[in-house]
ModelCIF file with pLDDT and N, C-alpha, C, O atoms, coordinates in Angstrom:
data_MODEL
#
_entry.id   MODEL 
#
_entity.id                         1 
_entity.type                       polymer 
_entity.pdbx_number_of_molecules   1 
#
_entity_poly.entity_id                      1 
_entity_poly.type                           'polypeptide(L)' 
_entity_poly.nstd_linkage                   no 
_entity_poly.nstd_monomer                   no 
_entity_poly.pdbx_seq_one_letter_code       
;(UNK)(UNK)(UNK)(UNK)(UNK)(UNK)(UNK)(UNK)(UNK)(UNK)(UNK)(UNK)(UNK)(UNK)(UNK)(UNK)
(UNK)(UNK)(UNK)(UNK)(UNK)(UNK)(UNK)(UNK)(UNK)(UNK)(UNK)(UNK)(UNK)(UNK)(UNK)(UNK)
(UNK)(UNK)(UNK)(UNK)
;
_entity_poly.pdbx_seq_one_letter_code_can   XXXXXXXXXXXXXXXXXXXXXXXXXXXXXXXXXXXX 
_entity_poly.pdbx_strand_id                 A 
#
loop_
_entity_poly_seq.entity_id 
_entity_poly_seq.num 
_entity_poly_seq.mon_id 
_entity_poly_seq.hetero 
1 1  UNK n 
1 2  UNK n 
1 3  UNK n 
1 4  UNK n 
1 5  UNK n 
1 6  UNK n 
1 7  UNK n 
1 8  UNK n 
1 9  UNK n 
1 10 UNK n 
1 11 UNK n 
1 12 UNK n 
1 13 UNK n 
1 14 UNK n 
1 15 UNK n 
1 16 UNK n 
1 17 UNK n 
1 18 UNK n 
1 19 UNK n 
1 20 UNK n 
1 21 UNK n 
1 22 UNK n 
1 23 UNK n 
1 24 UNK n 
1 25 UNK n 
1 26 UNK n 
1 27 UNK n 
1 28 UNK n 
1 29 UNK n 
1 30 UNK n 
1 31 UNK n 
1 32 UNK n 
1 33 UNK n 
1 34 UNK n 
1 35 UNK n 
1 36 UNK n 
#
_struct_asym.id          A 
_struct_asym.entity_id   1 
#
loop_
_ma_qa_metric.id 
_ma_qa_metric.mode 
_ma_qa_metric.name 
_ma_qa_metric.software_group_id 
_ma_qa_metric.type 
1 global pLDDT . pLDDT 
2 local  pLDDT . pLDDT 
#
_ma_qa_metric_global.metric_id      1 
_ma_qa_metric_global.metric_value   92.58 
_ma_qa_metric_global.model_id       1 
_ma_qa_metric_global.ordinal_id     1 
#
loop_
_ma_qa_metric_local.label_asym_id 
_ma_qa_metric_local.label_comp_id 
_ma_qa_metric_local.label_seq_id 
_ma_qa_metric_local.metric_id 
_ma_qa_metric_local.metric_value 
_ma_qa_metric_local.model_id 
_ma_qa_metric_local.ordinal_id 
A UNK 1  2 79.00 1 1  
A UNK 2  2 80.00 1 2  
A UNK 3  2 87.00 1 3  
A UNK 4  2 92.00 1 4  
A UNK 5  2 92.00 1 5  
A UNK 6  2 95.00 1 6  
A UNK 7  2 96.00 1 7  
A UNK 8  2 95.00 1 8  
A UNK 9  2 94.00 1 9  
A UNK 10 2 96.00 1 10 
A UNK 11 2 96.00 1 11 
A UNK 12 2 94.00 1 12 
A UNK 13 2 95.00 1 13 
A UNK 14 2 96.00 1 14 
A UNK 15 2 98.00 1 15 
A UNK 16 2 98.00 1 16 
A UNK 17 2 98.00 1 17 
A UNK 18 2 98.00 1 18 
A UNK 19 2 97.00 1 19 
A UNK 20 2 96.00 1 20 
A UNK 21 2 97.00 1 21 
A UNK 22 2 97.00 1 22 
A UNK 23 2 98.00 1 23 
A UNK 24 2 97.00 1 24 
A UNK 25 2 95.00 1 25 
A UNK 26 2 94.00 1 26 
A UNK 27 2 93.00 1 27 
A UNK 28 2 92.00 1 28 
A UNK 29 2 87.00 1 29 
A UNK 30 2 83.00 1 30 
A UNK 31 2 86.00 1 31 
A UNK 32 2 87.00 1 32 
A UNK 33 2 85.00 1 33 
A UNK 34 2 88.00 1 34 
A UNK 35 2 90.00 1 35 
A UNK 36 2 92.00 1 36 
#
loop_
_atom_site.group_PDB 
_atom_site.id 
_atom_site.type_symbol 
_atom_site.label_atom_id 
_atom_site.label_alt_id 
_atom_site.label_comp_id 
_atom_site.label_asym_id 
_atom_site.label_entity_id 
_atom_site.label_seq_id 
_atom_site.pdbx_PDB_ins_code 
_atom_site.Cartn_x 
_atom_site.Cartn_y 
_atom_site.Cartn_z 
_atom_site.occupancy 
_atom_site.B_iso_or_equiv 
_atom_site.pdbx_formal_charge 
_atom_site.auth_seq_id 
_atom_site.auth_comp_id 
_atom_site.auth_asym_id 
_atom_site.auth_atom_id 
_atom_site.pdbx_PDB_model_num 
ATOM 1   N N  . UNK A 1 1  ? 0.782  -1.229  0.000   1.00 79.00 ? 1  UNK A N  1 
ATOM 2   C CA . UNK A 1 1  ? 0.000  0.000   0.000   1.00 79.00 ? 1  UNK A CA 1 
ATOM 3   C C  . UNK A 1 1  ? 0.816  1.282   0.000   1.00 79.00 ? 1  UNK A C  1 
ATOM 4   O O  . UNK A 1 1  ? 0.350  2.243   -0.612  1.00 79.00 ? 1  UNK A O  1 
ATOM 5   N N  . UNK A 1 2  ? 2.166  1.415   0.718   1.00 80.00 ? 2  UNK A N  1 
ATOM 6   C CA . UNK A 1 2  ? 3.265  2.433   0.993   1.00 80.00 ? 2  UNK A CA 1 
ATOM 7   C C  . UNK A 1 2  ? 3.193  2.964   -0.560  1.00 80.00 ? 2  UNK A C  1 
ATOM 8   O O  . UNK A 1 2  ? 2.860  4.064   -1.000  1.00 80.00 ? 2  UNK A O  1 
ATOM 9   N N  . UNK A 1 3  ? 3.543  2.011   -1.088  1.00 87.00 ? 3  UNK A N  1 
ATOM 10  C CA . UNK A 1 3  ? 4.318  2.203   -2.485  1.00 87.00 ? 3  UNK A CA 1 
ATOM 11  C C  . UNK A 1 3  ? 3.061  3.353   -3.889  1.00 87.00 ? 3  UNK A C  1 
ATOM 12  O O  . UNK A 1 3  ? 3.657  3.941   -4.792  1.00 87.00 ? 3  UNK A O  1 
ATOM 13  N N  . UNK A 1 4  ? 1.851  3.441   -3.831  1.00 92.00 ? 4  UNK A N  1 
ATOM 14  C CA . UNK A 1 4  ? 0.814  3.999   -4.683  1.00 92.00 ? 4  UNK A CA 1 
ATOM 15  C C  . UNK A 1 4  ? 1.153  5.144   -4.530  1.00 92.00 ? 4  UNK A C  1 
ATOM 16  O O  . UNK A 1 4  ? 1.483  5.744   -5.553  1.00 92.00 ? 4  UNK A O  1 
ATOM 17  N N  . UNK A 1 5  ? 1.207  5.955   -3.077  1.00 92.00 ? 5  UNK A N  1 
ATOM 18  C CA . UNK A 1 5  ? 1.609  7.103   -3.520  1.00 92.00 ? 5  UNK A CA 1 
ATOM 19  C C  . UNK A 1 5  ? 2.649  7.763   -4.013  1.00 92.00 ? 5  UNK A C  1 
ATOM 20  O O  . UNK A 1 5  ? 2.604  8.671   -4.843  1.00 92.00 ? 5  UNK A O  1 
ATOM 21  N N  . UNK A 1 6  ? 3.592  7.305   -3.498  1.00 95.00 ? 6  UNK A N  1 
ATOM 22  C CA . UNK A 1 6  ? 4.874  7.557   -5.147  1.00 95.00 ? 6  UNK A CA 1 
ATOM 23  C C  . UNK A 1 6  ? 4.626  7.648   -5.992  1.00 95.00 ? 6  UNK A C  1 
ATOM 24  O O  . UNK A 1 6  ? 4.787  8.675   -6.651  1.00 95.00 ? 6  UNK A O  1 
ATOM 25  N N  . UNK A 1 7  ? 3.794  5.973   -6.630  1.00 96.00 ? 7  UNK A N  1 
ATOM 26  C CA . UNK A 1 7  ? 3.636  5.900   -7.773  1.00 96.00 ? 7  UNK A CA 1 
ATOM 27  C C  . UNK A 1 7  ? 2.614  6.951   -8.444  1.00 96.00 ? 7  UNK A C  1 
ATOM 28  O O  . UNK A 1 7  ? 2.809  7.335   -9.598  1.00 96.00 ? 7  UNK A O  1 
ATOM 29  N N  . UNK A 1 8  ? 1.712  7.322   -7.819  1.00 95.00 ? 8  UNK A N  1 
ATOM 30  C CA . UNK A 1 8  ? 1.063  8.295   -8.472  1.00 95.00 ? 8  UNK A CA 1 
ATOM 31  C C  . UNK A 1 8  ? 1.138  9.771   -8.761  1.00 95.00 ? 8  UNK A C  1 
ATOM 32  O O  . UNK A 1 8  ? 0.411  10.516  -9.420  1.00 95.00 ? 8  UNK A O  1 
ATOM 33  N N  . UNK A 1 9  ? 2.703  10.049  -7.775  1.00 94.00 ? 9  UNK A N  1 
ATOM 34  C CA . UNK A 1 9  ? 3.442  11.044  -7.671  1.00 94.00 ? 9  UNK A CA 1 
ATOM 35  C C  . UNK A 1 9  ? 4.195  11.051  -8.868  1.00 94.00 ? 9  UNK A C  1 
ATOM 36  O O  . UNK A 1 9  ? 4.164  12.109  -9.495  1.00 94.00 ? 9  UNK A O  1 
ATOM 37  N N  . UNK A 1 10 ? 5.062  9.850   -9.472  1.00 96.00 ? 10 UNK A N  1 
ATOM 38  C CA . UNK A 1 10 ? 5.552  9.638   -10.642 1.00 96.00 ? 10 UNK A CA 1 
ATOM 39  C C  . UNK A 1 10 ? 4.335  9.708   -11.816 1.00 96.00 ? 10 UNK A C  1 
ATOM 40  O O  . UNK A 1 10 ? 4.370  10.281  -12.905 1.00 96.00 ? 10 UNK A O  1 
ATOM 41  N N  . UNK A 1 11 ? 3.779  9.305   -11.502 1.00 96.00 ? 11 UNK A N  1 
ATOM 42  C CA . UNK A 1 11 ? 2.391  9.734   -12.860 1.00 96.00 ? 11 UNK A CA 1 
ATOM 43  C C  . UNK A 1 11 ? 2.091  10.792  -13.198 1.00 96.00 ? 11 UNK A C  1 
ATOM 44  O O  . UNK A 1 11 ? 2.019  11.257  -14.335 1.00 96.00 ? 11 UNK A O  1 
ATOM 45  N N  . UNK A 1 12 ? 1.822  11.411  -11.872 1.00 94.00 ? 12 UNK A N  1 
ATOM 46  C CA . UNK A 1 12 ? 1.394  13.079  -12.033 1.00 94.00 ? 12 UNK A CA 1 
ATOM 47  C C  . UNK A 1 12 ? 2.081  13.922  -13.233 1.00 94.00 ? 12 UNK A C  1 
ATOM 48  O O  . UNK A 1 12 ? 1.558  14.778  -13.947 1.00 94.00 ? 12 UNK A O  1 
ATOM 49  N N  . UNK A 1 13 ? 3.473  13.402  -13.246 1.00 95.00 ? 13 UNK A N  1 
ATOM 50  C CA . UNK A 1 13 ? 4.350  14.300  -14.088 1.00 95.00 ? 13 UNK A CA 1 
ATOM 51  C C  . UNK A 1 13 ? 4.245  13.894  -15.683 1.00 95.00 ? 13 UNK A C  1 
ATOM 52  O O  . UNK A 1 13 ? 4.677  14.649  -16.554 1.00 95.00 ? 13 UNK A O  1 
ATOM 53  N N  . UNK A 1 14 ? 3.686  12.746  -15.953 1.00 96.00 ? 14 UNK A N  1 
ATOM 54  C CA . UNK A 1 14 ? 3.630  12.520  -17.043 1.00 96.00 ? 14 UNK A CA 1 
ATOM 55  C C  . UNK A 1 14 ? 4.618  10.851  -17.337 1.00 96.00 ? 14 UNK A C  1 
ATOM 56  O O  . UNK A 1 14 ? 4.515  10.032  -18.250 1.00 96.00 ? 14 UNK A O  1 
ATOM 57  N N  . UNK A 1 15 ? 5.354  10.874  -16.352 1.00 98.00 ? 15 UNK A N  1 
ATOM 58  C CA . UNK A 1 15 ? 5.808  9.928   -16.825 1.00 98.00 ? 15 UNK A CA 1 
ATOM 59  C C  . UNK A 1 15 ? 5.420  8.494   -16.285 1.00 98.00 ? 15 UNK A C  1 
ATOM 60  O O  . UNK A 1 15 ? 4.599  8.530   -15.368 1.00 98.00 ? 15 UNK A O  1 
ATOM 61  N N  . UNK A 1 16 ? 5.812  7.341   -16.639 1.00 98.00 ? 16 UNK A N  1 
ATOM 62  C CA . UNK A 1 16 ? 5.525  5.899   -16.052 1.00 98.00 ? 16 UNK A CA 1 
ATOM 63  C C  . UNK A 1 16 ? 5.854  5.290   -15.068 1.00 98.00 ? 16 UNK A C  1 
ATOM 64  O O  . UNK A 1 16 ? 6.969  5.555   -14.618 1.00 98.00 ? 16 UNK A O  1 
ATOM 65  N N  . UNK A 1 17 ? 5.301  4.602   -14.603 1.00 98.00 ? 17 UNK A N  1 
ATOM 66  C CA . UNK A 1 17 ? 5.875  3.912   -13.385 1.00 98.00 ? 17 UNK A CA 1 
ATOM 67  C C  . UNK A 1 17 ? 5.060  2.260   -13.308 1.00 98.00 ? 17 UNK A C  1 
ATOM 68  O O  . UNK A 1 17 ? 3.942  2.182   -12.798 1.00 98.00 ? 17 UNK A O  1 
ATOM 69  N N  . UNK A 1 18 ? 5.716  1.097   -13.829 1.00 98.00 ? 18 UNK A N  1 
ATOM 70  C CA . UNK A 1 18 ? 5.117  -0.049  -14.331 1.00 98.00 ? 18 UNK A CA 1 
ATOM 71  C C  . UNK A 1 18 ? 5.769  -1.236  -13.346 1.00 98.00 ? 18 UNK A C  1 
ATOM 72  O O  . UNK A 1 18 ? 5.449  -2.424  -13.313 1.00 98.00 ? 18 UNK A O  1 
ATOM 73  N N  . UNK A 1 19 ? 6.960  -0.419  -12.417 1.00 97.00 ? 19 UNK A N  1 
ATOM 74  C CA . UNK A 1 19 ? 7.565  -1.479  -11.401 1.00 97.00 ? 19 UNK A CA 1 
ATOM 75  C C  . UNK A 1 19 ? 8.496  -1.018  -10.233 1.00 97.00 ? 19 UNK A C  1 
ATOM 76  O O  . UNK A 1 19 ? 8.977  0.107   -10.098 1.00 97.00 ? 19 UNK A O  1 
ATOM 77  N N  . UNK A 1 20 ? 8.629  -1.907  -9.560  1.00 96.00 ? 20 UNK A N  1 
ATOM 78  C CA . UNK A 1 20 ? 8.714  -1.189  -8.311  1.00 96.00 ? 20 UNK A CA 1 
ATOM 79  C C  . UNK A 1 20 ? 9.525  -2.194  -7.485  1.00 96.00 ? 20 UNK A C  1 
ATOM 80  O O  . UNK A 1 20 ? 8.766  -3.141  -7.282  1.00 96.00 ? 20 UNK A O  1 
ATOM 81  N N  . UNK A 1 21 ? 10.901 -2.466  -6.824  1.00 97.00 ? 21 UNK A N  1 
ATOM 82  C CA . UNK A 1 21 ? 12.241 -2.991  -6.853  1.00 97.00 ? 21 UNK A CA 1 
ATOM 83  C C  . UNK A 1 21 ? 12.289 -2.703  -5.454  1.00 97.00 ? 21 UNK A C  1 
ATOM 84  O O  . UNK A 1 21 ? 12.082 -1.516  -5.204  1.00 97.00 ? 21 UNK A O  1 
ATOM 85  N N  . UNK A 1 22 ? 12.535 -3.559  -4.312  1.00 97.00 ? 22 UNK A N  1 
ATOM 86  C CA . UNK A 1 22 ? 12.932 -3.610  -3.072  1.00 97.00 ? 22 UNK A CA 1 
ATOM 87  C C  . UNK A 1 22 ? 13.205 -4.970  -2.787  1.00 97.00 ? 22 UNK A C  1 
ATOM 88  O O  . UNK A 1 22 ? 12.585 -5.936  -3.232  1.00 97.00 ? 22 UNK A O  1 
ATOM 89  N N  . UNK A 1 23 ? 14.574 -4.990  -1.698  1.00 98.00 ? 23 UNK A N  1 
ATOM 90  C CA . UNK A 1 23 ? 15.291 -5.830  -1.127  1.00 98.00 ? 23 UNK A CA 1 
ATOM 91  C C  . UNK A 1 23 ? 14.586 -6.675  -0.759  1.00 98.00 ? 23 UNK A C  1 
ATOM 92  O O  . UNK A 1 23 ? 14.720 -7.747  -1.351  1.00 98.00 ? 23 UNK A O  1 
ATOM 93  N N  . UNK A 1 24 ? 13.366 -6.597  0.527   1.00 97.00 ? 24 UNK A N  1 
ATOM 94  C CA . UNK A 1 24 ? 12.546 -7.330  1.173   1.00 97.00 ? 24 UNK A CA 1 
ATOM 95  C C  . UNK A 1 24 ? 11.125 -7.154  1.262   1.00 97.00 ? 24 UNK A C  1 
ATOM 96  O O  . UNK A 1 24 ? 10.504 -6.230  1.788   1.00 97.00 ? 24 UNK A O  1 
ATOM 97  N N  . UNK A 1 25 ? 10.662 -8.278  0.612   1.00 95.00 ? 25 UNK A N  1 
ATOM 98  C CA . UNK A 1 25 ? 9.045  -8.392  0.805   1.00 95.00 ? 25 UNK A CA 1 
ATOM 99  C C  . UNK A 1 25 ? 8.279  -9.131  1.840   1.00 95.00 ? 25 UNK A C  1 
ATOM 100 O O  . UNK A 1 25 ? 8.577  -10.322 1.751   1.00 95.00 ? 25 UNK A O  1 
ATOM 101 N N  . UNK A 1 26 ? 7.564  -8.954  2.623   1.00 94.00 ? 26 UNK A N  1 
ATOM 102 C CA . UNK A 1 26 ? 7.210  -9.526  3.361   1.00 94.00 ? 26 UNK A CA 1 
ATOM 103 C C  . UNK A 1 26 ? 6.802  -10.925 3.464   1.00 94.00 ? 26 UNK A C  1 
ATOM 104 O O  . UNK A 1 26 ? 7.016  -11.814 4.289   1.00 94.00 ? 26 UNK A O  1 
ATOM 105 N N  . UNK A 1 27 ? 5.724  -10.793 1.658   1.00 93.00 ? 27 UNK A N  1 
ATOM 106 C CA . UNK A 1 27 ? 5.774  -12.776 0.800   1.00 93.00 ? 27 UNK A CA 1 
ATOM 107 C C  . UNK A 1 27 ? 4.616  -13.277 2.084   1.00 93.00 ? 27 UNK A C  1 
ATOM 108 O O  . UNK A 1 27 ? 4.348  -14.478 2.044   1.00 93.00 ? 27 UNK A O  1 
ATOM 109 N N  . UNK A 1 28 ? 3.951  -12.497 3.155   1.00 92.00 ? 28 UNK A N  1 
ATOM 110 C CA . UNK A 1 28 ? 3.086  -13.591 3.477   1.00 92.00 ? 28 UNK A CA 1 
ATOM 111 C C  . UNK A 1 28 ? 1.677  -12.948 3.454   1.00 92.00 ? 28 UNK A C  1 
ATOM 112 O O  . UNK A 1 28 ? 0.744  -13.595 3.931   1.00 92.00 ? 28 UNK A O  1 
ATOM 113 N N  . UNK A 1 29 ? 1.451  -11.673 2.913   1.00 87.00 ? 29 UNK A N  1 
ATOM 114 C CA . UNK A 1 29 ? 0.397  -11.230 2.709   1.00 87.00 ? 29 UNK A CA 1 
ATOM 115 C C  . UNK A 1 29 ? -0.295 -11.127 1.662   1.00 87.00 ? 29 UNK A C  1 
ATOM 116 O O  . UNK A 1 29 ? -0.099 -10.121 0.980   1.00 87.00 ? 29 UNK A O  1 
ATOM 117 N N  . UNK A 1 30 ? -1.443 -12.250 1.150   1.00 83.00 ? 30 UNK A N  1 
ATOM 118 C CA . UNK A 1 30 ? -1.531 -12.313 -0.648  1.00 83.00 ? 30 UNK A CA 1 
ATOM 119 C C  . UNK A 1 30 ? -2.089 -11.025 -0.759  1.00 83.00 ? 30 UNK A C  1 
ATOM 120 O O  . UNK A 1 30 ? -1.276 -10.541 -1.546  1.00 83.00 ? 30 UNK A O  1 
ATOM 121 N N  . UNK A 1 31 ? -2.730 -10.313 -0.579  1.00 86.00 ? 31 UNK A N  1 
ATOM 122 C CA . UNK A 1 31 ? -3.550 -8.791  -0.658  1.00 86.00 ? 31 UNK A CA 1 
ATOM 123 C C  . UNK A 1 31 ? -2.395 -8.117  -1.316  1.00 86.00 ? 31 UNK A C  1 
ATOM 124 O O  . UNK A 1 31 ? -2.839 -7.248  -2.067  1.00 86.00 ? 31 UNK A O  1 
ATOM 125 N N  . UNK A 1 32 ? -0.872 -8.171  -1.345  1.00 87.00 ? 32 UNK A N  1 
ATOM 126 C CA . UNK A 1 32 ? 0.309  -7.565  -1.758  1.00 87.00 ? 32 UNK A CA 1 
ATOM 127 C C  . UNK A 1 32 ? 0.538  -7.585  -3.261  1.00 87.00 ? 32 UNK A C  1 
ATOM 128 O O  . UNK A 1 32 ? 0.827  -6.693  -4.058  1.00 87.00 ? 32 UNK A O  1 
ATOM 129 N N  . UNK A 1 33 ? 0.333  -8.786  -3.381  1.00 85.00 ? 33 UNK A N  1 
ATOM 130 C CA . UNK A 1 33 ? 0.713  -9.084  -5.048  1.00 85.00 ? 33 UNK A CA 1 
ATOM 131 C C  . UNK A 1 33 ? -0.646 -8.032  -5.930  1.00 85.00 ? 33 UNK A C  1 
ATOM 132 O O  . UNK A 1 33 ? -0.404 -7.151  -6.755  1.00 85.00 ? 33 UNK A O  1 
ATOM 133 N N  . UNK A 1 34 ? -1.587 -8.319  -5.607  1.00 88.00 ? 34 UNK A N  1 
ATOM 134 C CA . UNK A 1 34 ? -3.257 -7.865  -5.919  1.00 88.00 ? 34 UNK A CA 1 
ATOM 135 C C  . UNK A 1 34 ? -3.211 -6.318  -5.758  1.00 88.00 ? 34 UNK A C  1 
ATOM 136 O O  . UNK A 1 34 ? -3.466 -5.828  -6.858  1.00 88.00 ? 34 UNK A O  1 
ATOM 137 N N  . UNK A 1 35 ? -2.998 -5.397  -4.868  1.00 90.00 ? 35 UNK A N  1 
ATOM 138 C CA . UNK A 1 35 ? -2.833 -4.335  -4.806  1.00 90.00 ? 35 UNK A CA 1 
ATOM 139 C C  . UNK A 1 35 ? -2.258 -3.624  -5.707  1.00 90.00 ? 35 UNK A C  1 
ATOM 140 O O  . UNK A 1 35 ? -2.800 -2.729  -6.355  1.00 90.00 ? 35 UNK A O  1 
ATOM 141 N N  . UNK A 1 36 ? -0.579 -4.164  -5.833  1.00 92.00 ? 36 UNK A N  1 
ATOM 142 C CA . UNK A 1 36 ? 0.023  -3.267  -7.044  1.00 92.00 ? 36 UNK A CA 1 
ATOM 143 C C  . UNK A 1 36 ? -0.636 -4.091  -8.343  1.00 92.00 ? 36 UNK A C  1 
ATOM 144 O O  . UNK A 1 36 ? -0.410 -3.712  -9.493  1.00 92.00 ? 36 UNK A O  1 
#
């Protein structure tokens, strides 16, 4: 959920945002994958 508003911060400007890259995922909440 953290991660949308960035991403829609990166949109705002016009440009894309199709992925999104971090070290550690938590992996036990399925609602995670579904969200983004």
């Amino acid at each position: 959920g953290s991660k949308l508003s960035f991403v829609d911060a990166i949109r705002e400007t016009g440009a894309s945002c199709a992925h999104t890259a971090v070290i550690f995922s938590y992996g036990i909440f399925p609602e995670t994958e579904r969200t983004l």
